[in-house]
Protein backbone atom coordinates (compact mmCIF):
# COMPACT_ATOMS: atom_id res chain seq x y z
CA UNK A 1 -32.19 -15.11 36.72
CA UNK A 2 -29.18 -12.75 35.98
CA UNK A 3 -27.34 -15.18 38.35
CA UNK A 4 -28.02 -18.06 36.67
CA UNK A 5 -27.10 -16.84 33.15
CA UNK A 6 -23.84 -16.23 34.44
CA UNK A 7 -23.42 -19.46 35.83
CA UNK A 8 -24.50 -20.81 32.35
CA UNK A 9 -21.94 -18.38 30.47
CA UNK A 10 -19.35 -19.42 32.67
CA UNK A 11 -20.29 -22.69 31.50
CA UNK A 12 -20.32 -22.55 28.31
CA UNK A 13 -17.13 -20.93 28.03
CA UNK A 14 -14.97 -20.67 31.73
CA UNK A 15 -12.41 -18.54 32.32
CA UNK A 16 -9.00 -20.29 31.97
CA UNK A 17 -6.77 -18.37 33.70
CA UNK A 18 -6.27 -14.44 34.91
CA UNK A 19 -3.64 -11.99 34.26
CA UNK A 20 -3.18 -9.03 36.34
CA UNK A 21 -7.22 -10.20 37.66
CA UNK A 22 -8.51 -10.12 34.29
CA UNK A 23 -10.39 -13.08 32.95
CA UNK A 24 -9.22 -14.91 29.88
CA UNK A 25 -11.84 -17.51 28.36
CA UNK A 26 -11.25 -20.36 27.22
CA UNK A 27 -12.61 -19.27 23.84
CA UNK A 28 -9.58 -16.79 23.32
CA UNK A 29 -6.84 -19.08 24.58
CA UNK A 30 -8.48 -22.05 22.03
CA UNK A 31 -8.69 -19.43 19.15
CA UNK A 32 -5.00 -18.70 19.61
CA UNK A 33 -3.55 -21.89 20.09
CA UNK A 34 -5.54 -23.45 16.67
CA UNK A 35 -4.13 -20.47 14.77
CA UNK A 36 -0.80 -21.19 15.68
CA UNK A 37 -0.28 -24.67 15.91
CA UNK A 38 -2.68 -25.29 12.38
CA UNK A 39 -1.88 -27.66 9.88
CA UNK A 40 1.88 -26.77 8.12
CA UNK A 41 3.03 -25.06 11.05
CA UNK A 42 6.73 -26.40 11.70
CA UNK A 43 6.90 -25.86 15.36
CA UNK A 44 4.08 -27.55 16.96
CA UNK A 45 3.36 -26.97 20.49
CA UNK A 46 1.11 -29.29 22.71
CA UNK A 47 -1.42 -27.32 24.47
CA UNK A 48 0.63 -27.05 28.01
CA UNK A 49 3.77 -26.24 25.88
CA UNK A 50 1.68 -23.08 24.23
CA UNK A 51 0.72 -21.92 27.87
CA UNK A 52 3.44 -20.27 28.84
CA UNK A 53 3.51 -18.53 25.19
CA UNK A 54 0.21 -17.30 25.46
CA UNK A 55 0.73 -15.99 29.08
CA UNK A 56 3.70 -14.05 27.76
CA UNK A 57 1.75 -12.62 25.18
CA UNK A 58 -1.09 -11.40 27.69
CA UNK A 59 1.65 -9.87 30.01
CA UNK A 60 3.15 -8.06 27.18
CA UNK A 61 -0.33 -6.46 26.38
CA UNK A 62 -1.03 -5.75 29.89
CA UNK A 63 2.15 -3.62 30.16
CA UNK A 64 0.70 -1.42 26.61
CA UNK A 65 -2.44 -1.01 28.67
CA UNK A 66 -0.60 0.15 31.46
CA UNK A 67 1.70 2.17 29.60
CA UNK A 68 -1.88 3.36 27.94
CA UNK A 69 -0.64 2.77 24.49
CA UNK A 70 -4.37 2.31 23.52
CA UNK A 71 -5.09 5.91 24.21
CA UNK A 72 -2.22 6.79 21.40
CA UNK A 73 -4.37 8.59 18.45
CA UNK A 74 -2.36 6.60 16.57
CA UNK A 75 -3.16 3.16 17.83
CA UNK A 76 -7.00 4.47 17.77
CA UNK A 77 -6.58 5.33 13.91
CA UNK A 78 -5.33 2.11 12.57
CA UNK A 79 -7.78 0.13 15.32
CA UNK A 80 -10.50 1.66 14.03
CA UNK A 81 -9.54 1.26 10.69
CA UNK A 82 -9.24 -2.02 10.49
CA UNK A 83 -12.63 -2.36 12.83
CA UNK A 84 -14.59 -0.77 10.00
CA UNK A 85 -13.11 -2.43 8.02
CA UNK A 86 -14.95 -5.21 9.38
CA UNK A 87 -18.78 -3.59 9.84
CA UNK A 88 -19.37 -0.67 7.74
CA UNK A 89 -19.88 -3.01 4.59
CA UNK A 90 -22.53 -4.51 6.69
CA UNK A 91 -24.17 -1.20 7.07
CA UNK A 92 -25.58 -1.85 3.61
CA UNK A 93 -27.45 -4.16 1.17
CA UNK A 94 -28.06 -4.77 -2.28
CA UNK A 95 -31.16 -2.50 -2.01
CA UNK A 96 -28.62 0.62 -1.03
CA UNK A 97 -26.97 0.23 -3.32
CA UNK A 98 -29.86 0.01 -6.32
CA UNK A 99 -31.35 2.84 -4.60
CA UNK A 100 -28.03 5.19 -4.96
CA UNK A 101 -27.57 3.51 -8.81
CA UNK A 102 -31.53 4.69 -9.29
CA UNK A 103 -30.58 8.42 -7.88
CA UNK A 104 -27.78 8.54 -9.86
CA UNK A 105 -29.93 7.95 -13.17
CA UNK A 106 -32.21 10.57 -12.47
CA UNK A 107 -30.26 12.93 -11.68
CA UNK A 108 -28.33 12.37 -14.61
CA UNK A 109 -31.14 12.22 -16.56
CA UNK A 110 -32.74 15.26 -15.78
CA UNK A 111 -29.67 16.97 -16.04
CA UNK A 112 -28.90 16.11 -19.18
CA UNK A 113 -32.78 16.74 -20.43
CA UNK A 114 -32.80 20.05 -18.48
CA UNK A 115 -29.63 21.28 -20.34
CA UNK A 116 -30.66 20.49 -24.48
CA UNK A 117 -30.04 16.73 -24.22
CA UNK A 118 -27.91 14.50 -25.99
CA UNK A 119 -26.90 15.12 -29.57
CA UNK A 120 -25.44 13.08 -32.32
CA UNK A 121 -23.22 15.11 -34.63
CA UNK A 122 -20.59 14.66 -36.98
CA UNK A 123 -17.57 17.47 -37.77
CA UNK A 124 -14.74 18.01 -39.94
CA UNK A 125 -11.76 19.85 -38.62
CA UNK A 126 -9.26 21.76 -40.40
CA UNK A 127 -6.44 22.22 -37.57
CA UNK A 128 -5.64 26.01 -36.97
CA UNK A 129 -2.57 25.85 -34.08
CA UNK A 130 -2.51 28.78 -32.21
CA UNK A 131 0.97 30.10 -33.34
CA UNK A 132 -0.37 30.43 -36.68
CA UNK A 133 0.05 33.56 -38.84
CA UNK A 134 -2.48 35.87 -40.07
CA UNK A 135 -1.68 34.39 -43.86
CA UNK A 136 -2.32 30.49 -42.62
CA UNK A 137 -5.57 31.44 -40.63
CA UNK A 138 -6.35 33.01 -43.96
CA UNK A 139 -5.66 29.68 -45.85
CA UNK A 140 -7.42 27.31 -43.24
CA UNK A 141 -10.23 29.70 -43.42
CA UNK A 142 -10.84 29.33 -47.02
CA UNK A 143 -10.53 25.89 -47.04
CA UNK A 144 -13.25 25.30 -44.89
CA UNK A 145 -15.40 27.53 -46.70
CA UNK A 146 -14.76 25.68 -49.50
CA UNK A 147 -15.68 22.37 -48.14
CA UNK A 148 -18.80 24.22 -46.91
CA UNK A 149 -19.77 24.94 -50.15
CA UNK A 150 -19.18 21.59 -51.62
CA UNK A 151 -21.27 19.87 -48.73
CA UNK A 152 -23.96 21.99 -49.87
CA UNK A 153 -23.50 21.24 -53.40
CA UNK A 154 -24.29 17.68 -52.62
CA UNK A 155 -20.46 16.56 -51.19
CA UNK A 156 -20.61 13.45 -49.21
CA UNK A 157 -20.09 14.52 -45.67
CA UNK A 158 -18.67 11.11 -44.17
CA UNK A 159 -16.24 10.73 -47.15
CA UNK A 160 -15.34 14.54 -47.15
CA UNK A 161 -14.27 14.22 -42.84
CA UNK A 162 -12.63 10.60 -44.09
CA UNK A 163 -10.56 12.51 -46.48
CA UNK A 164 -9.71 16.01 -44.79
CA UNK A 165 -10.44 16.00 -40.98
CA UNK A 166 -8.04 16.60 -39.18
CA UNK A 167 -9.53 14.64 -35.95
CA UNK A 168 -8.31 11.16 -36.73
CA UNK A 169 -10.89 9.61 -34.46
CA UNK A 170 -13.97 11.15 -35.32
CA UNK A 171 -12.37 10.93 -39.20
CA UNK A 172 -12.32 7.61 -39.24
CA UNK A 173 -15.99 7.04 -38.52
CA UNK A 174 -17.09 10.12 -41.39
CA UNK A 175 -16.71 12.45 -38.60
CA UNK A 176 -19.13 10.51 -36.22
CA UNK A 177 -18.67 12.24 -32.49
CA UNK A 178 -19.99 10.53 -29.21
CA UNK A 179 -22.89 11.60 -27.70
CA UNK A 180 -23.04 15.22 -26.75
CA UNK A 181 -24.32 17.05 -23.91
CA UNK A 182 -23.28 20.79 -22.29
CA UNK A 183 -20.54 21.07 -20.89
CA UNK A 184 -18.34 18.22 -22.61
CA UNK A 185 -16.97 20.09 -25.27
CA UNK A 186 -15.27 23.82 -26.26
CA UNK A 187 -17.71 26.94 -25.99
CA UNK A 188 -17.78 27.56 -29.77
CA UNK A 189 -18.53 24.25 -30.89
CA UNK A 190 -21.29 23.79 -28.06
CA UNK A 191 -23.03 27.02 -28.94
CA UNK A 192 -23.10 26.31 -32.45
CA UNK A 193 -24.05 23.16 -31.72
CA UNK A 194 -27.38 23.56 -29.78
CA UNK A 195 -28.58 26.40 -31.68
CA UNK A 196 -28.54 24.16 -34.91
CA UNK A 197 -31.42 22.04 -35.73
CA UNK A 198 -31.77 18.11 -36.93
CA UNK A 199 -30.17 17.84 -40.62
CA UNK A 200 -28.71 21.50 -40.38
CA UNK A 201 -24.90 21.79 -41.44
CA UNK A 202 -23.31 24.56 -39.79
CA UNK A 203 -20.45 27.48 -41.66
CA UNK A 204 -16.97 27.01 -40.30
CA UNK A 205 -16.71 27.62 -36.81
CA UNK A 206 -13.76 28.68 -35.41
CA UNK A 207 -12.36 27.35 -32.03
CA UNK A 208 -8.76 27.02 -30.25
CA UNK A 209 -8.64 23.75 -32.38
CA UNK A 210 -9.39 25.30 -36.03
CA UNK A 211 -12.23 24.96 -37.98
CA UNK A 212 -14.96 23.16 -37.50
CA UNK A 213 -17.96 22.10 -39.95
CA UNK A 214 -20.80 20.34 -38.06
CA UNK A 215 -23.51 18.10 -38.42
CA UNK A 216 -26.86 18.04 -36.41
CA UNK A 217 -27.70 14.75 -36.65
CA UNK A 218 -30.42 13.79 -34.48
CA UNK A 219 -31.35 14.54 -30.68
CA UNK A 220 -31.22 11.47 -28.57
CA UNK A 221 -34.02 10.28 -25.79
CA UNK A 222 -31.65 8.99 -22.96
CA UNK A 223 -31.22 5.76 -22.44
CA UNK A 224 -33.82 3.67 -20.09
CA UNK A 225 -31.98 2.63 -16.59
CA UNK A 226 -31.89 -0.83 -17.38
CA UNK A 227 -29.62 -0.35 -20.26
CA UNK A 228 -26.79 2.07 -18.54
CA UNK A 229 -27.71 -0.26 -14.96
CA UNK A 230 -24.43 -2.43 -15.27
CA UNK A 231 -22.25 0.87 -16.28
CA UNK A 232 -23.64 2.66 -13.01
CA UNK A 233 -22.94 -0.13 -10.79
CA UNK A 234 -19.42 -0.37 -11.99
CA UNK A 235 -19.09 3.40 -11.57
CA UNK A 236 -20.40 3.25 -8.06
CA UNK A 237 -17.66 0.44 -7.41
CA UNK A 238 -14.60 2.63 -9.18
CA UNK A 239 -15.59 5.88 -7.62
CA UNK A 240 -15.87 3.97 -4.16
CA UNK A 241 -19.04 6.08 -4.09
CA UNK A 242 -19.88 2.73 -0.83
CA UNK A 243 -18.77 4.75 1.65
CA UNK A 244 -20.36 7.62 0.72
CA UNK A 245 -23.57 5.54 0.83
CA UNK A 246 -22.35 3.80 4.02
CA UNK A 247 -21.60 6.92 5.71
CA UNK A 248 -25.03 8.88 4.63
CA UNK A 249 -27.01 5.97 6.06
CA UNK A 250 -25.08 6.11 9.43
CA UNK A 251 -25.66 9.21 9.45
CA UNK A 252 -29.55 8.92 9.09
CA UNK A 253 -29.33 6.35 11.65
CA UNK A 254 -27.62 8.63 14.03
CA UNK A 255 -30.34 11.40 13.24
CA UNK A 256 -33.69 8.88 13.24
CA UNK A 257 -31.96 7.13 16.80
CA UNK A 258 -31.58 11.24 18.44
CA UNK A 259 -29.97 11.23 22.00
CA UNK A 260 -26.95 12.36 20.38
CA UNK A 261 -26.18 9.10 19.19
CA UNK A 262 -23.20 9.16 16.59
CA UNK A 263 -22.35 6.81 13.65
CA UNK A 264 -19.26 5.29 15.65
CA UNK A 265 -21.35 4.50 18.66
CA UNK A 266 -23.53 3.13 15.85
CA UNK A 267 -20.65 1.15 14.36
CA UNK A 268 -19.66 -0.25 17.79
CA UNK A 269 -22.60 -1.32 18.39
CA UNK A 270 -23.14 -3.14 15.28
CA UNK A 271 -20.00 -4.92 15.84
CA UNK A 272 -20.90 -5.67 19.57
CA UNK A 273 -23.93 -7.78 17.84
CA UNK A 274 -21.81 -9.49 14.66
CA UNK A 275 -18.76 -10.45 17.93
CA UNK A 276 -22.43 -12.10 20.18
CA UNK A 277 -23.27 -14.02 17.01
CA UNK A 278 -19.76 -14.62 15.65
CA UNK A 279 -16.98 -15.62 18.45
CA UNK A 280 -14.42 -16.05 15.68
CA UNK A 281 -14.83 -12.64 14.77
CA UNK A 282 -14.46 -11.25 18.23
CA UNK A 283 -11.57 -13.25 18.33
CA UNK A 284 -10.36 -11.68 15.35
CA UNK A 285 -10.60 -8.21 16.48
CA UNK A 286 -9.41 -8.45 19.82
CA UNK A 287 -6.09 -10.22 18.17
CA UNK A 288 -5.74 -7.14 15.93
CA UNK A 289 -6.56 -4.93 19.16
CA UNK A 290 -4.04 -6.74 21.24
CA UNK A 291 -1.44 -7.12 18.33
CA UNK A 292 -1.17 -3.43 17.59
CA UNK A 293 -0.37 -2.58 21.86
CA UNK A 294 2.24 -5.72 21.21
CA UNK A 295 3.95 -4.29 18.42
CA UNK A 296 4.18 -1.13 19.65
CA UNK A 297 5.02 -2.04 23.43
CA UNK A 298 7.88 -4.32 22.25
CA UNK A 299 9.27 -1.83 19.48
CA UNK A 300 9.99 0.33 22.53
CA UNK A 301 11.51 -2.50 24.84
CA UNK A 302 12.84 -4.50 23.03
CA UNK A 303 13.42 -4.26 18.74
CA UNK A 304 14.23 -0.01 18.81
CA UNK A 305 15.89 -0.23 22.03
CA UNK A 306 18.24 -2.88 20.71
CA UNK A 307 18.98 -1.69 17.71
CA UNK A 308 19.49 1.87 18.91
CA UNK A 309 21.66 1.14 22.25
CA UNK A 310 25.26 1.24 20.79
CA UNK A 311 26.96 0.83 24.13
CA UNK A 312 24.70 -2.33 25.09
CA UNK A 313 25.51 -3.72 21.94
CA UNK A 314 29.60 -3.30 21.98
CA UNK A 315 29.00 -4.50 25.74
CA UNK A 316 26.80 -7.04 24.79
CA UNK A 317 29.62 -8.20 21.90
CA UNK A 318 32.55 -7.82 24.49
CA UNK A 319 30.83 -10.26 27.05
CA UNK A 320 29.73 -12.56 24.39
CA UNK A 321 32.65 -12.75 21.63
CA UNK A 322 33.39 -16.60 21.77
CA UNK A 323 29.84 -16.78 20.65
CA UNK A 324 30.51 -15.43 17.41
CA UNK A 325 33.95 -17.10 16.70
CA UNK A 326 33.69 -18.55 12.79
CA UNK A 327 34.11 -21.95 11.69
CA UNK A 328 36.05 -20.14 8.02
CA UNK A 329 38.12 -17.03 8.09
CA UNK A 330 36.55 -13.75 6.22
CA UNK A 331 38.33 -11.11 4.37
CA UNK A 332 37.09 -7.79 5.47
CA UNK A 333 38.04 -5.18 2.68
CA UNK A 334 37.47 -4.65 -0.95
CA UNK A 335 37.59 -6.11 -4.31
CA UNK A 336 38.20 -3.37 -6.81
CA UNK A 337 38.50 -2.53 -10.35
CA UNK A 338 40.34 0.72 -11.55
CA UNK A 339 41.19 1.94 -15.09
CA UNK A 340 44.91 3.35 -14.16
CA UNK A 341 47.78 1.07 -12.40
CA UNK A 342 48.56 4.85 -9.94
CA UNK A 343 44.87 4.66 -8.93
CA UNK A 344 45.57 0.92 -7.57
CA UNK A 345 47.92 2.57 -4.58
CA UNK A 346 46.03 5.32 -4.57
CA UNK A 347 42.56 3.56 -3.48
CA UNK A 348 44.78 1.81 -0.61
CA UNK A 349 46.29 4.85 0.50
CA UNK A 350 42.70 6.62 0.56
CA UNK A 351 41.59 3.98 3.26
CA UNK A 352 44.14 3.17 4.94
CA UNK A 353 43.77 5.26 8.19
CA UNK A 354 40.49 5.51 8.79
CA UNK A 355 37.46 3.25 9.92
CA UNK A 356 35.93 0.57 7.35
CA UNK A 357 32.42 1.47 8.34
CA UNK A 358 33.98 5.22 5.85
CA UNK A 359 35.26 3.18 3.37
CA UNK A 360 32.61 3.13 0.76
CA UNK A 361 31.49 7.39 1.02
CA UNK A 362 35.42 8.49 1.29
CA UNK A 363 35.66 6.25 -2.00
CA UNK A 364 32.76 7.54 -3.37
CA UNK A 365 33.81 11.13 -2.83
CA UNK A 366 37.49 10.85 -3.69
CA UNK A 367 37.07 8.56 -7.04
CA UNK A 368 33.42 8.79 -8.08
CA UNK A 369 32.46 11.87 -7.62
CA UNK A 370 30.22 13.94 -10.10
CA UNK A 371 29.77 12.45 -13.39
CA UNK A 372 33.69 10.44 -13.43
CA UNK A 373 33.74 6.50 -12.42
CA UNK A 374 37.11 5.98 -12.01
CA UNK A 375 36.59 2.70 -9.96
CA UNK A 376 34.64 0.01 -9.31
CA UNK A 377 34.02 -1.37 -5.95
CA UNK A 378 32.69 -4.29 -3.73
CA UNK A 379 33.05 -3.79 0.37
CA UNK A 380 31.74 -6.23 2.85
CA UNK A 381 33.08 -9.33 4.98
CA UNK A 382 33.70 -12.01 2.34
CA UNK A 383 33.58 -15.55 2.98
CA UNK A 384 34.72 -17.89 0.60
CA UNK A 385 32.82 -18.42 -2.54
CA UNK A 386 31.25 -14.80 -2.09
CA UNK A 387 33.31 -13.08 -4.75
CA UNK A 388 36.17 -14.39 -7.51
CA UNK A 389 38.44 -12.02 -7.16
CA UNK A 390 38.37 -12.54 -3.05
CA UNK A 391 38.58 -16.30 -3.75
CA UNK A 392 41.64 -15.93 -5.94
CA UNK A 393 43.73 -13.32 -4.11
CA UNK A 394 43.19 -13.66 -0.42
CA UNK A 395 41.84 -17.39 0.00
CA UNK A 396 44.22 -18.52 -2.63
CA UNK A 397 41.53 -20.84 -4.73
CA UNK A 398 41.89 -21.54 -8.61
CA UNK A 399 38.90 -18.93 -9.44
CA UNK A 400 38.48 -17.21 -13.00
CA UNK A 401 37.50 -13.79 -12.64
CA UNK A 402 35.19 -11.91 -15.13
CA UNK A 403 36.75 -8.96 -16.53
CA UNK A 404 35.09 -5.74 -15.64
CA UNK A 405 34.43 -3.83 -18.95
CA UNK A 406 36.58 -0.74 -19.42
CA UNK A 407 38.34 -1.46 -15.69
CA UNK A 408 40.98 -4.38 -16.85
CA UNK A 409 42.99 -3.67 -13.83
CA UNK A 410 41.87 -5.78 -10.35
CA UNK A 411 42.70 -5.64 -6.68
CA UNK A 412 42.05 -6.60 -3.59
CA UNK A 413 42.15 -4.48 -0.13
CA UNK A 414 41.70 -4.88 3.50
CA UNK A 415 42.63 -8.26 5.80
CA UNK A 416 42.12 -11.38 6.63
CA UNK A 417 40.38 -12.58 9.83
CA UNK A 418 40.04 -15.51 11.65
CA UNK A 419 37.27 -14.15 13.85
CA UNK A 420 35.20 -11.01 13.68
CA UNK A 421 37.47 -8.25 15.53
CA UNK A 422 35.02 -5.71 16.35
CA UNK A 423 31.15 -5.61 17.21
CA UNK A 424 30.38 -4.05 13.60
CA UNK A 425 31.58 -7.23 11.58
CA UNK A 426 28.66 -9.23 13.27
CA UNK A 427 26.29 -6.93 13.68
CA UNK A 428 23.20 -8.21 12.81
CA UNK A 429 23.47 -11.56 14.77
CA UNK A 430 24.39 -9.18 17.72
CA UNK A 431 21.77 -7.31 18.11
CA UNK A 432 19.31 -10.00 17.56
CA UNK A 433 21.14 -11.85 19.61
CA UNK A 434 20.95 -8.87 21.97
CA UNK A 435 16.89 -8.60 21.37
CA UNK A 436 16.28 -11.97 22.92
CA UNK A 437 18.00 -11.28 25.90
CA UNK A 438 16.07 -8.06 26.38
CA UNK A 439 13.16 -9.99 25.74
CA UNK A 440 14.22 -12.57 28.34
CA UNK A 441 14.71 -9.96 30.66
CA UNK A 442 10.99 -7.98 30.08
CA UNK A 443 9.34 -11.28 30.76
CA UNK A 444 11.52 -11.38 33.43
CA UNK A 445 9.72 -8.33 35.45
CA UNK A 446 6.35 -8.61 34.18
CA UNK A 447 6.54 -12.32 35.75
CA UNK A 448 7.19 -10.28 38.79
CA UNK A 449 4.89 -7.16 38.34
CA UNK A 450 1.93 -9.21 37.31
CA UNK A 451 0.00 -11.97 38.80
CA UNK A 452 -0.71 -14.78 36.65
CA UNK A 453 -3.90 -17.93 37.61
CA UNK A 454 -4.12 -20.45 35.23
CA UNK A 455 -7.00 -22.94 35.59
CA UNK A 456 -5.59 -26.99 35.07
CA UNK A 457 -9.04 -28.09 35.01
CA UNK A 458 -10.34 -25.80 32.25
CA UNK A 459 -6.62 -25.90 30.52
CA UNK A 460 -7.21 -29.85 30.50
CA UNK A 461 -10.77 -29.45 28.38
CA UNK A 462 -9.11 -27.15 25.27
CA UNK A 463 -10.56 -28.51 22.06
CA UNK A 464 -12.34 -31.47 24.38
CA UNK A 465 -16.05 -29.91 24.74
């Protein structure tokens, strides 16, 4: 029976080709070929054109495996990142998620009840900053106890706080405070607070802010779950409290399943059953697999060791000049702006003897250092129509130039060339340049090192069954 399922797997989805002896399915090679070759996609390759592609792209992540670039912590990080990224919020369901919202209530709840419960006050504060002197304590002091004694007289609290809190938002509401519990407000006020009974109006009470008269209003019941449900859920979702709830339900799984089973194994294996009902998806992860070993594997054969072999480059350059001959001359130098006609010579005569690669620091350093500008500058490889002042001086074209405020005086230094006279000036097209060659020459040997079987007969059925 095992035999036979096999046979029917094969089937269903044969292996259409082998690198290094390991299978590829058709499945994978279909999966990459649609993604690349979509809709909008410029370059279009016909499925025997994409072959070769795809092979190279295999060999490449054979070498990482080989090179064991998967057993990198690094690699295993960012994999497994992006893999839970992919299951864990499967772990849980609406019903988790009530369930935490309905713990957090309670707990809330009884919290709050267990600790006085939730007040409604009003205050007035008189401000009493802490730098100041015995005589203005005095003052601030007596004011409040005469605003005391006018409340009690009959005063109008809520116009009284309107008219001489100093708490502009409370003030503006006749001294109205939020809800209060323990622990949300200064030790004074909170001790007056909840020894104070509905309707009671407290003396002044000092605190690091001043003075404060208060007003027991009325002690709250808390508020029935379905009217703070919305406000939990949103907290849940800004606190990111899901993969707290994610990870204390793996971890209950791991417990409940013993045999030392852990929450990763548990994650794996929920994946292993999404990938059996979801080839896409398998797809998907195995591209993200294989793509991290094919970034890494190529930064280190190809991109990094490009752009960090200086002698391969200027050899590369040397063998290759004619390549990089240019249809239009460039001026190689700089367009500058000084204040003083001596600092014209003077910027030549700073430059002149050494390489332009030091131009812009040795400027920098000589003319701009510390807080002084003395100059303005522009340095790069000019072509024509890159900069006025270039256009006008060196390639001789009727150009107005914008003055440069509070630099009146212009100039130009450095030469003209026909065609770039040293690796530098073409740099970038070099070692790109120089990249695809290396890359020529890795696919080169792993052609060699590896064996490669492709299968014409399932190649022939892609996006035909």
């Amino acid at each position: 029976m095992l035999s036979g399922t096999m046979a029917f797997a094969q089937q269903v989805d044969p292996v259409i080709m082998t690198v290094n002896g390991q299978p590829v399915s058709r499945s994978e090679f279909e999966y990459s070929y649609n993604k690349n070759n979509s809709e909008g996609v410029i370059d279009k390759k016909t499925v025997a054109e994409y072959v070769d592609l795809f092979v190279n792209y295999k060999l490449k992540v054979q070498a990482a495996l080989d090179a064991k670039l998967d057993t990198l912590t690094s690699f295993k990080q960012e994999f497994m990142t992006y893999r839970d990224q992919q299951v864990r919020p499967t772990m849980i369901t609406d019903a988790d998620i009530e369930a935490e919202a309905q713990k957090i209530y309670k707990e809330t709840r009884d919290r709050i009840e267990g600790s006085g419960g939730l007040i409604r006050c009003a205050h007035i504060l008189l401000s009493a900053g802490q730098k100041a002197s015995v005589a203005e304590q005095k003052e601030i002091a007596d004011r409040a106890d005469s605003l005391y004694n006018v409340i009690m007289k009959g005063g109008n609290f809520a116009e009284l706080a309107k008219k001489y809190s100093k708490d502009p938002s409370s003030a503006a509401r006749g001294g109205e405070l939020p809800l209060i519990t323990r622990g949300q407000t200064v030790q004074a006020f909170e001790e007056a607070l909840f020894s104070m009974k509905p309707g009671e109006i407290s003396h002044p009470i000092l605190s690091p802010f001043g003075y404060h008269i208060i007003k027991y209003v009325a002690k709250e019941q808390f508020q029935p779950y379905d009217s703070l449900k919305a406000d939990i859920h949103q907290f849940i979702e800004a606190r990111n409290l899901r993969e707290q709830i994610i990870d204390q339900k793996l971890q209950k799984m791991a417990t409940e399943a013993g045999n030392g089973v852990t929450p990763q194994q548990l994650v794996e294996q929920k994946l292993a059953e999404m990938e059996e009902k979801d080839p896409n998806l398998k797809n998907l992860v195995r591209e993200y697999h294989d793509g991290l070993l094919l970034i890494e594997m190529s930064s280190r054969e190809v991109w990094d060791k490009a752009s960090n072999d200086e002698a391969g480059l200027q050899a590369y350059f040397k063998k290759h000049k004619k390549h990089y001959a240019w249809k239009e001359p460039r001026f190689k130098g700089i367009a500058y702006h000084v204040q003083k006609k001596e600092d014209v010579k003077a910027v030549k005569d700073c430059v002149a003897k050494i390489p332009f690669k030091d131009w812009g620091e040795k400027l920098r350093t000589t003319f701009n250092n510390d807080s002084t500008i003395r100059i303005r500058v522009e340095k790069g490889l000019f072509k024509q129509g890159d900069n006025p002042l270039v256009d006008k001086e060196i390639f001789k074209q009727n150009t107005t130039v914008k003055p440069v405020e509070n630099y009146p005086i212009d100039a130009v230094y450095g030469k003209k060339l026909k065609n770039p006279e040293e690796m530098n000036d073409v740099r970038s097209q070099v070692i790109s340049d120089y990249q695809e060659s290396l890359e020529k020459e890795w696919i080169k040997a792993l052609r060699k090192k590896y064996t490669v079987s492709v299968n014409r007969e399932v190649l022939n059925t892609v996006n035909k069954h």
